[in-house]
N, C-alpha and C. Protein backbone atom coordinates (compact mmCIF):
# COMPACT_ATOMS: atom_id res chain seq x y z
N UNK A 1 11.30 21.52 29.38
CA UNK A 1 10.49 20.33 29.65
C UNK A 1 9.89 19.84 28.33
N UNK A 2 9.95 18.81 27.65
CA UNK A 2 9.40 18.16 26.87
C UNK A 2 7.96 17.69 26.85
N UNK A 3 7.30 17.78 25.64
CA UNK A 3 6.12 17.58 25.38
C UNK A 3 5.21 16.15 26.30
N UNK A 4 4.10 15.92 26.74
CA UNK A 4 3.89 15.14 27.78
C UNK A 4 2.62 13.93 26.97
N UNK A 5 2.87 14.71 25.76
CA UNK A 5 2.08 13.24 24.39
C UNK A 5 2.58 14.19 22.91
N UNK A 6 2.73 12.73 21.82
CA UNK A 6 2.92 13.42 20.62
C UNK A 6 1.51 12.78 20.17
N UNK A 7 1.17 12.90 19.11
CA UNK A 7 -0.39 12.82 18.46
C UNK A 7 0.09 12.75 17.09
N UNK A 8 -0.73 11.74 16.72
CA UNK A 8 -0.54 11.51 14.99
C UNK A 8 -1.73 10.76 14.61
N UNK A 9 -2.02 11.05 13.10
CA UNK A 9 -3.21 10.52 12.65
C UNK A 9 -2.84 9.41 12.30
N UNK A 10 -3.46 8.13 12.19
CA UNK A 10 -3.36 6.73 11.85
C UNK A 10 -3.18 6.70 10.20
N UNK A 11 -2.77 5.72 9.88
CA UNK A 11 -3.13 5.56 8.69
C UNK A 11 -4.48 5.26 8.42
N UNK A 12 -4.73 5.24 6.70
CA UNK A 12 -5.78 5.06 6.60
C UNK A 12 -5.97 3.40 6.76
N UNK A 13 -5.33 2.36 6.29
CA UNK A 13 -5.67 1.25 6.74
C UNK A 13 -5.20 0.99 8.41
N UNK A 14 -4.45 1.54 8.86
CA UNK A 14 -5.07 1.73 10.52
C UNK A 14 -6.06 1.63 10.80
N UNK A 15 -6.55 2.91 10.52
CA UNK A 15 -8.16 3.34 10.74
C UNK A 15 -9.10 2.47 10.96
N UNK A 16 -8.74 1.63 9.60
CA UNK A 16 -9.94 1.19 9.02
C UNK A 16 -10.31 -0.11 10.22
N UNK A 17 -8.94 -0.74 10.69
CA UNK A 17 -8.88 -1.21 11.98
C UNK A 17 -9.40 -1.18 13.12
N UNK A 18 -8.68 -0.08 13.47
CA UNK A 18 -9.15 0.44 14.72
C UNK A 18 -10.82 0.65 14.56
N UNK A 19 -11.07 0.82 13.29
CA UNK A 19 -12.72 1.10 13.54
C UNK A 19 -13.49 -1.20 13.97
N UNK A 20 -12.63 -1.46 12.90
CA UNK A 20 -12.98 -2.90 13.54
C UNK A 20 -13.05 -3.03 14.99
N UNK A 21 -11.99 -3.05 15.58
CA UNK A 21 -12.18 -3.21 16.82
C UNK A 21 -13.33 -2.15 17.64
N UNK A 22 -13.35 -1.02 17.23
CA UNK A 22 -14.26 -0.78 18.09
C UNK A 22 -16.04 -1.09 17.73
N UNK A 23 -16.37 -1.61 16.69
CA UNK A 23 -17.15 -2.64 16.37
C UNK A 23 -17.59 -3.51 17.21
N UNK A 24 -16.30 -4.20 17.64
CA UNK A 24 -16.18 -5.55 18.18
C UNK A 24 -16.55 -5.35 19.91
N UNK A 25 -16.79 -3.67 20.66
CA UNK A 25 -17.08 -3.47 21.87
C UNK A 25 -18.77 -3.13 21.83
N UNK A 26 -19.27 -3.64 22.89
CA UNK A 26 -20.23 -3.67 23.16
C UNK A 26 -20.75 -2.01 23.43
N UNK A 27 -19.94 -0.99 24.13
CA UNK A 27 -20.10 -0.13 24.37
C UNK A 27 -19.97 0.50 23.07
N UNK A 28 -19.03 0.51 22.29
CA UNK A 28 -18.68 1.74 21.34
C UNK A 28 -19.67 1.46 19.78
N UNK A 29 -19.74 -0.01 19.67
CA UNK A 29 -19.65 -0.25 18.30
C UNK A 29 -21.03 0.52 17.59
N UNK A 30 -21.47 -0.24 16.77
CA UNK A 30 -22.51 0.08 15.71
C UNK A 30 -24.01 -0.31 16.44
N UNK A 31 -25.22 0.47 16.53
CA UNK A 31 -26.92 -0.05 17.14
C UNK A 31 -26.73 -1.76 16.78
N UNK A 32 -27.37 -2.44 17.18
CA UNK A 32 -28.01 -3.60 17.87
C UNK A 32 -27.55 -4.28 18.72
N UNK A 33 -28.12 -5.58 18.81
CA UNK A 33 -27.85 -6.26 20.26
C UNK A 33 -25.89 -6.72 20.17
N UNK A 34 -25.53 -7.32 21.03
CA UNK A 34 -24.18 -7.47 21.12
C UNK A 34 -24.14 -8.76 20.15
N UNK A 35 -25.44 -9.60 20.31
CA UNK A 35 -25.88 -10.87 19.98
C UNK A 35 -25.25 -11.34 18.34
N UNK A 36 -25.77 -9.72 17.48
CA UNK A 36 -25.83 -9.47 16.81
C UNK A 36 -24.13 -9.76 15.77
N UNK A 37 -23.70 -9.08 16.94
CA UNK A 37 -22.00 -8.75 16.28
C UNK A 37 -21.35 -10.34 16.10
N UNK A 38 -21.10 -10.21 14.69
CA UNK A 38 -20.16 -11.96 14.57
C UNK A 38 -19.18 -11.44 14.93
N UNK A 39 -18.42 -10.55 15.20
CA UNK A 39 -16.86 -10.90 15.79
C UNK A 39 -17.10 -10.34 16.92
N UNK A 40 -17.41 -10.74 18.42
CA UNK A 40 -17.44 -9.46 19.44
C UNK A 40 -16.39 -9.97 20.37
N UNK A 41 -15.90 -8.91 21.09
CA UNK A 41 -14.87 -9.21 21.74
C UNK A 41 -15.46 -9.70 22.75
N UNK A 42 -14.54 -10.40 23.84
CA UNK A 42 -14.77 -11.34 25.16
C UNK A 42 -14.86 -10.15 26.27
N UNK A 43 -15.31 -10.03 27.47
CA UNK A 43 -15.17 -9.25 28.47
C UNK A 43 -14.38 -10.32 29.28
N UNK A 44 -12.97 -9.45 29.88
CA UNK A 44 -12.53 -10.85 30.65
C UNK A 44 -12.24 -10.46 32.14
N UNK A 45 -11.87 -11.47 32.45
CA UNK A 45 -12.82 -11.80 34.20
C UNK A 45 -11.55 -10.19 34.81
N UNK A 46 -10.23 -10.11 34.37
CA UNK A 46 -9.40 -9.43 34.96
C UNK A 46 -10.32 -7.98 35.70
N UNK A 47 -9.72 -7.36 36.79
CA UNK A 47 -10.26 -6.79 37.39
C UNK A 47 -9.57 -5.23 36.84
N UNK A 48 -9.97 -4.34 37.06
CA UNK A 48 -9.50 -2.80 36.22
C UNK A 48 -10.40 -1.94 36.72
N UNK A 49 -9.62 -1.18 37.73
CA UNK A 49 -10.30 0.14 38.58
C UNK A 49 -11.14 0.90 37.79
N UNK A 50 -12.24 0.51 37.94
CA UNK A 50 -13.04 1.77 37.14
C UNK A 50 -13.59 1.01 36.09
N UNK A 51 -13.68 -0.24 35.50
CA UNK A 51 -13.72 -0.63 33.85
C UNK A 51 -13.58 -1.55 33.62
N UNK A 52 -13.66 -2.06 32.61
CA UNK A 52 -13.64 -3.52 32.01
C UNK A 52 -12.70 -3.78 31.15
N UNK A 53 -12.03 -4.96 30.99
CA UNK A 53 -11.06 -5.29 29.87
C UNK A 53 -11.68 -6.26 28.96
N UNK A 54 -11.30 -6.46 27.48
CA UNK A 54 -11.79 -7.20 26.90
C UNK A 54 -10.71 -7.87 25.90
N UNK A 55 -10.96 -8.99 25.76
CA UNK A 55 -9.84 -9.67 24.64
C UNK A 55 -10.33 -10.53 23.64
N UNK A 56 -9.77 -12.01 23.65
CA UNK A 56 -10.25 -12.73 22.56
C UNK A 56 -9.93 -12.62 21.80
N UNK A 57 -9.45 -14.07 21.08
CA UNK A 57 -8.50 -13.99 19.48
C UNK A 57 -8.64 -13.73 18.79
N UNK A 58 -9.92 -12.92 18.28
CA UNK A 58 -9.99 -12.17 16.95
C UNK A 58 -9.93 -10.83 17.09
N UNK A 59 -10.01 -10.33 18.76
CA UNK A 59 -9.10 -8.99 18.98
C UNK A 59 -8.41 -8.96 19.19
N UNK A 60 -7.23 -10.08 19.46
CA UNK A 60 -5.85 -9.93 19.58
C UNK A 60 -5.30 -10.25 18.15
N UNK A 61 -5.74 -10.58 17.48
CA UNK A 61 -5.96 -10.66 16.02
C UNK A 61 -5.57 -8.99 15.17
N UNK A 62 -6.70 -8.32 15.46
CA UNK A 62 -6.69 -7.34 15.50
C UNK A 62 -6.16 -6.23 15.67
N UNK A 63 -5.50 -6.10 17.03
CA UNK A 63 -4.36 -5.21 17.55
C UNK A 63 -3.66 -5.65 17.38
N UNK A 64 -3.07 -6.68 16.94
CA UNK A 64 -1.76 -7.41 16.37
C UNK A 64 -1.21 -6.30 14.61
N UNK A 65 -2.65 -6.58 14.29
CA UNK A 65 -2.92 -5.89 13.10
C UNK A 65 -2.64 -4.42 12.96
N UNK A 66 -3.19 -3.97 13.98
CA UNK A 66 -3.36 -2.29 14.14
C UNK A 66 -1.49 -2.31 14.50
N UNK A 67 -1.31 -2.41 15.24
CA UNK A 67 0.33 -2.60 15.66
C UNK A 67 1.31 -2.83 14.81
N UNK A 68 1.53 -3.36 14.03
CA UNK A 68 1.99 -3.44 12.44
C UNK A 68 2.11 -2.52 11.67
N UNK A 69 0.50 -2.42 11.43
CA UNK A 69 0.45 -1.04 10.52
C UNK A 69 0.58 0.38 11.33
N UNK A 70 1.14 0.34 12.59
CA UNK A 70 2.14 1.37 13.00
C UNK A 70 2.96 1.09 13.41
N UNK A 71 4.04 0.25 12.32
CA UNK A 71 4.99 0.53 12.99
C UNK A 71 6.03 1.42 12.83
N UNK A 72 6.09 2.35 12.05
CA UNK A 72 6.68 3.74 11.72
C UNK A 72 6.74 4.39 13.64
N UNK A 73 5.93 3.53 14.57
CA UNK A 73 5.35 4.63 15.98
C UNK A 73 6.70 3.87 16.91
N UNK A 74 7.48 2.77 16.47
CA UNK A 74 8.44 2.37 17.11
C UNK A 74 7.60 1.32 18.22
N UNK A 75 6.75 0.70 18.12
CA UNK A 75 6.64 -0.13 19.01
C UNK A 75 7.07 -1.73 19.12
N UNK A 76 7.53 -1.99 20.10
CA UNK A 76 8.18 -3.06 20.54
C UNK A 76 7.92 -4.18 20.30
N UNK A 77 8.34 -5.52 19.95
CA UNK A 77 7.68 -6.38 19.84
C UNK A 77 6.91 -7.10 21.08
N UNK A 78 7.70 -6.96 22.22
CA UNK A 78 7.34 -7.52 23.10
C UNK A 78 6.59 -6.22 24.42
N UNK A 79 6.32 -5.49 23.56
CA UNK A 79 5.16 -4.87 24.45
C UNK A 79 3.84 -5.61 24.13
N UNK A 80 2.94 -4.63 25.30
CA UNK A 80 1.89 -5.23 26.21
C UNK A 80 0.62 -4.65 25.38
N UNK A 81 -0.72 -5.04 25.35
CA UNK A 81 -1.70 -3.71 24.98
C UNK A 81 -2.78 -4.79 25.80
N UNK A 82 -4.01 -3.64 25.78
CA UNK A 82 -5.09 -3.92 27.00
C UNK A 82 -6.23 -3.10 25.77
N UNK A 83 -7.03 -3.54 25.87
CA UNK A 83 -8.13 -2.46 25.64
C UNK A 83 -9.51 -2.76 26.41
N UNK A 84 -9.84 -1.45 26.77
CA UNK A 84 -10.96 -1.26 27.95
C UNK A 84 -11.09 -0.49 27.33
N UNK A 85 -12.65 -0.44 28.57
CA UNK A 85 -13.76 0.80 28.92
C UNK A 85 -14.03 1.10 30.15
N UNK A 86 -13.64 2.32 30.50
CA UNK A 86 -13.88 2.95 31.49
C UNK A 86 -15.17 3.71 32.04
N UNK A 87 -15.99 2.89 32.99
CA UNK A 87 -17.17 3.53 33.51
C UNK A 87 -17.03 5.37 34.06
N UNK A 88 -15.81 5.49 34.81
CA UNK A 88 -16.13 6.71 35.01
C UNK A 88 -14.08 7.46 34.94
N UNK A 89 -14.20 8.45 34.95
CA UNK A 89 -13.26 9.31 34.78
C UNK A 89 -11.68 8.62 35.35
N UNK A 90 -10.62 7.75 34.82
CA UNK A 90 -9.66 7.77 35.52
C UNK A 90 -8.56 8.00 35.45
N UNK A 91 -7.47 7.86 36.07
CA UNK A 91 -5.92 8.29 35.96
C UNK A 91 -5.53 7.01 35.06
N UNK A 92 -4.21 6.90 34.42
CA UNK A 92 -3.72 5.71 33.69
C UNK A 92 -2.74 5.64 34.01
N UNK A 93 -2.31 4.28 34.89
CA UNK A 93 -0.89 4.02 35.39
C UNK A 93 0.04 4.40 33.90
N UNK A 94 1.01 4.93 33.99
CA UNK A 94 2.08 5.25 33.47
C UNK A 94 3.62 5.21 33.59
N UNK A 95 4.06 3.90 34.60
CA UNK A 95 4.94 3.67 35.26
C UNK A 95 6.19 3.56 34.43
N UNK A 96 6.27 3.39 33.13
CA UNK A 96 7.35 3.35 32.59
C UNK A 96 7.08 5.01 32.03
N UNK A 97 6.24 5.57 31.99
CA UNK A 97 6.50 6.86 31.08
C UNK A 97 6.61 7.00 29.58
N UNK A 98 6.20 5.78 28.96
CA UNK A 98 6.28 5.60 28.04
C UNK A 98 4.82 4.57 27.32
N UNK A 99 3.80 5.35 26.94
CA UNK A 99 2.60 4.31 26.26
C UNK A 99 1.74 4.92 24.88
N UNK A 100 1.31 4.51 24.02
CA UNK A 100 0.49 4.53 22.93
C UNK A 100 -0.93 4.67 23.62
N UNK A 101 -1.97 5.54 23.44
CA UNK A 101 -3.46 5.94 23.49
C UNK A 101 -4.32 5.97 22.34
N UNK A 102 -4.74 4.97 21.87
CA UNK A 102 -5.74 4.89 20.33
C UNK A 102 -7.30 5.14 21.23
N UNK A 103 -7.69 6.16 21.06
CA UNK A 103 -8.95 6.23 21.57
C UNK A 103 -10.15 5.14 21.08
N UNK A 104 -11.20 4.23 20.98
CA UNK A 104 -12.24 4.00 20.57
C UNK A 104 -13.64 4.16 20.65
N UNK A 105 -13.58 5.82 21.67
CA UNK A 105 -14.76 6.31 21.60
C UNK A 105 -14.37 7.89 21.66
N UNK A 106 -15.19 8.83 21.41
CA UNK A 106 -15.26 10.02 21.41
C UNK A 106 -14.90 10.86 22.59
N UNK A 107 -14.29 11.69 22.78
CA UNK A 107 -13.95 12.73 23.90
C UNK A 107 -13.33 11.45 25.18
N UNK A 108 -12.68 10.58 24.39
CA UNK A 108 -11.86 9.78 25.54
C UNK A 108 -11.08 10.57 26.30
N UNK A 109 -10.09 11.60 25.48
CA UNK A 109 -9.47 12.08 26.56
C UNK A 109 -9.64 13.93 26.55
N UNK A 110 -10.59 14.45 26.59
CA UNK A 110 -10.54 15.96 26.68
C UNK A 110 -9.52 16.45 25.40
N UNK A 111 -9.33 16.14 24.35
CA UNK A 111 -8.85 16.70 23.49
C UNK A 111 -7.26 16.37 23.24
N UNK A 112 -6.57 15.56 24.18
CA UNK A 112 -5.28 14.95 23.92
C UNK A 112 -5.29 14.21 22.60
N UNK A 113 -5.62 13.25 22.12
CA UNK A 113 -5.92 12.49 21.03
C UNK A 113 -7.42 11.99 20.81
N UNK A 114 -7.87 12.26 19.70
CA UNK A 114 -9.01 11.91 19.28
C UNK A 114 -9.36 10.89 18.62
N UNK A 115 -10.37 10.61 18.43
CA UNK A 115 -10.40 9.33 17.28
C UNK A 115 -9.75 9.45 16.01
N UNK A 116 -9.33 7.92 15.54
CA UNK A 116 -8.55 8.86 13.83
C UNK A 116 -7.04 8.83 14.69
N UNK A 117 -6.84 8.84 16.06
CA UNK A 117 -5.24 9.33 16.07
C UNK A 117 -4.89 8.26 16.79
N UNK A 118 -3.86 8.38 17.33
CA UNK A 118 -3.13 7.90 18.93
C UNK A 118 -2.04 8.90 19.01
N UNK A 119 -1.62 8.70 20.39
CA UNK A 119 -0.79 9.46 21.07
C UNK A 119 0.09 8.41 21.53
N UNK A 120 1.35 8.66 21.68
CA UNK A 120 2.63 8.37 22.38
C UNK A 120 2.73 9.23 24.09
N UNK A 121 2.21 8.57 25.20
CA UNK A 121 2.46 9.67 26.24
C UNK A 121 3.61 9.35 27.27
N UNK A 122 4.03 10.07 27.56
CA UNK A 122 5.21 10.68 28.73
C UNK A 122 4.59 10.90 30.28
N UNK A 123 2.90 10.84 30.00
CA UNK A 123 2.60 11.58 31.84
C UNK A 123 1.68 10.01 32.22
N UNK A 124 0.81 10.21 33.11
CA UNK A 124 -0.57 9.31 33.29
C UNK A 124 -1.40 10.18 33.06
N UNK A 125 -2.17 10.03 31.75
CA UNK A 125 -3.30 10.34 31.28
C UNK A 125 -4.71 10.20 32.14
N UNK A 126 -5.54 11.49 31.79
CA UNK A 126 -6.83 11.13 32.39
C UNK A 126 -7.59 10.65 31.48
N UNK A 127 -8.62 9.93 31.62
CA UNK A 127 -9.54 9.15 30.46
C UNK A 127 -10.67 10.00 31.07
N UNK A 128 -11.62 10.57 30.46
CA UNK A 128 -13.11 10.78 30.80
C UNK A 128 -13.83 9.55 31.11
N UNK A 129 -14.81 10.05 31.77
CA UNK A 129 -15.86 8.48 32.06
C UNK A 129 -16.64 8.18 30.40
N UNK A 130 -16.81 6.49 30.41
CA UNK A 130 -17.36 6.38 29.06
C UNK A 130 -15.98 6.00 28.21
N UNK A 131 -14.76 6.20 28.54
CA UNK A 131 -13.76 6.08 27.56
C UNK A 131 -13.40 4.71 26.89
N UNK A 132 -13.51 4.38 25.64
CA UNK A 132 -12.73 2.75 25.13
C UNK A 132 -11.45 3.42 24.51
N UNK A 133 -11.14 2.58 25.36
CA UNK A 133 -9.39 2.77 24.56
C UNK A 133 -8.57 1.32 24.38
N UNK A 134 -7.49 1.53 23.21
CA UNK A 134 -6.00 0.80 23.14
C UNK A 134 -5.19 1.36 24.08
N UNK A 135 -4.45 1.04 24.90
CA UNK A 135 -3.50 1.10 25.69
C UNK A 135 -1.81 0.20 25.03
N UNK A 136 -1.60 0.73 24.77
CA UNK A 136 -0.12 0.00 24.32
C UNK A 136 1.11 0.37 25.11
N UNK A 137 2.18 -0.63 26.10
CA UNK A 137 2.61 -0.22 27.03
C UNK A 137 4.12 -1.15 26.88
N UNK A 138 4.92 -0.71 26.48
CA UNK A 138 6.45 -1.78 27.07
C UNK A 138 6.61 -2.48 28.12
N UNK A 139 7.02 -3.53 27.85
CA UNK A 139 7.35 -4.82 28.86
C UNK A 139 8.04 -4.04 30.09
N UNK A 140 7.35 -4.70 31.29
CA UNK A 140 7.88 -4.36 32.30
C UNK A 140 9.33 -4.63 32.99
């Protein structure tokens, strides 16, 4: 049976990314008001068991960005990405068996990938409650 996530550290200008974006969340980023943040991401109306999604063109900006600078990870052009926050503990559809996990908060997933990484997974992941994540997923 084959491994059910691979894990790799980002680059460093990844990183430096992915730390943007999680900046740009109300939940994860840096102390003060949201008010505060000149680039903050949008919360958008879409509905997500458990959580919130957020977008807006200077975070799709962004993960456009982060996505690039992995592309050594084989991802598609015409895949999908989402990034949320999850209020409490959930499963992650995984219907193709095939998705990218960039955590943007701490102990997102019990020790599968940490911040600093992403994972490539094979199963449906559990997220802890509290979790911001990238979700990166192939066209359906």
């Amino acid at each position: 049976m084959s491994e059910q996530y691979t894990s790799f550290a980002l680059s460093s200008v990844a990183e430096r990314i992915r730390k943007q974006i999680k900046e740009m969340l109300p939940r994860t980023g840096a102390e003060g008001s949201d008010e505060e943040k000149p680039e903050k991401a949008q919360k958008l109306p879409n509905k997500i068991e458990g959580g919130v999604m957020y977008g807006g063109n200077i975070l799709l900006k962004r993960v456009l960005e982060l996505v690039k600078e992995m592309g050594s990870a084989n991802i598609g052009k015409d895949w999908r990405w989402t990034v949320a926050h999850f209020y409490e503990a959930t499963e992650i559809l995984n219907d193709s068996f095939q998705m990218y996990l960039i955590p943007l908060s701490p102990n997102s997933t019990s020790g599968i990938v940490e911040e600093g990484h992403a994972a490539f997974i094979r199963n449906k992941p559990i997220l802890n409650a509290g979790a911001s994540v990238i979700i990166i997923t192939p066209p359906l």
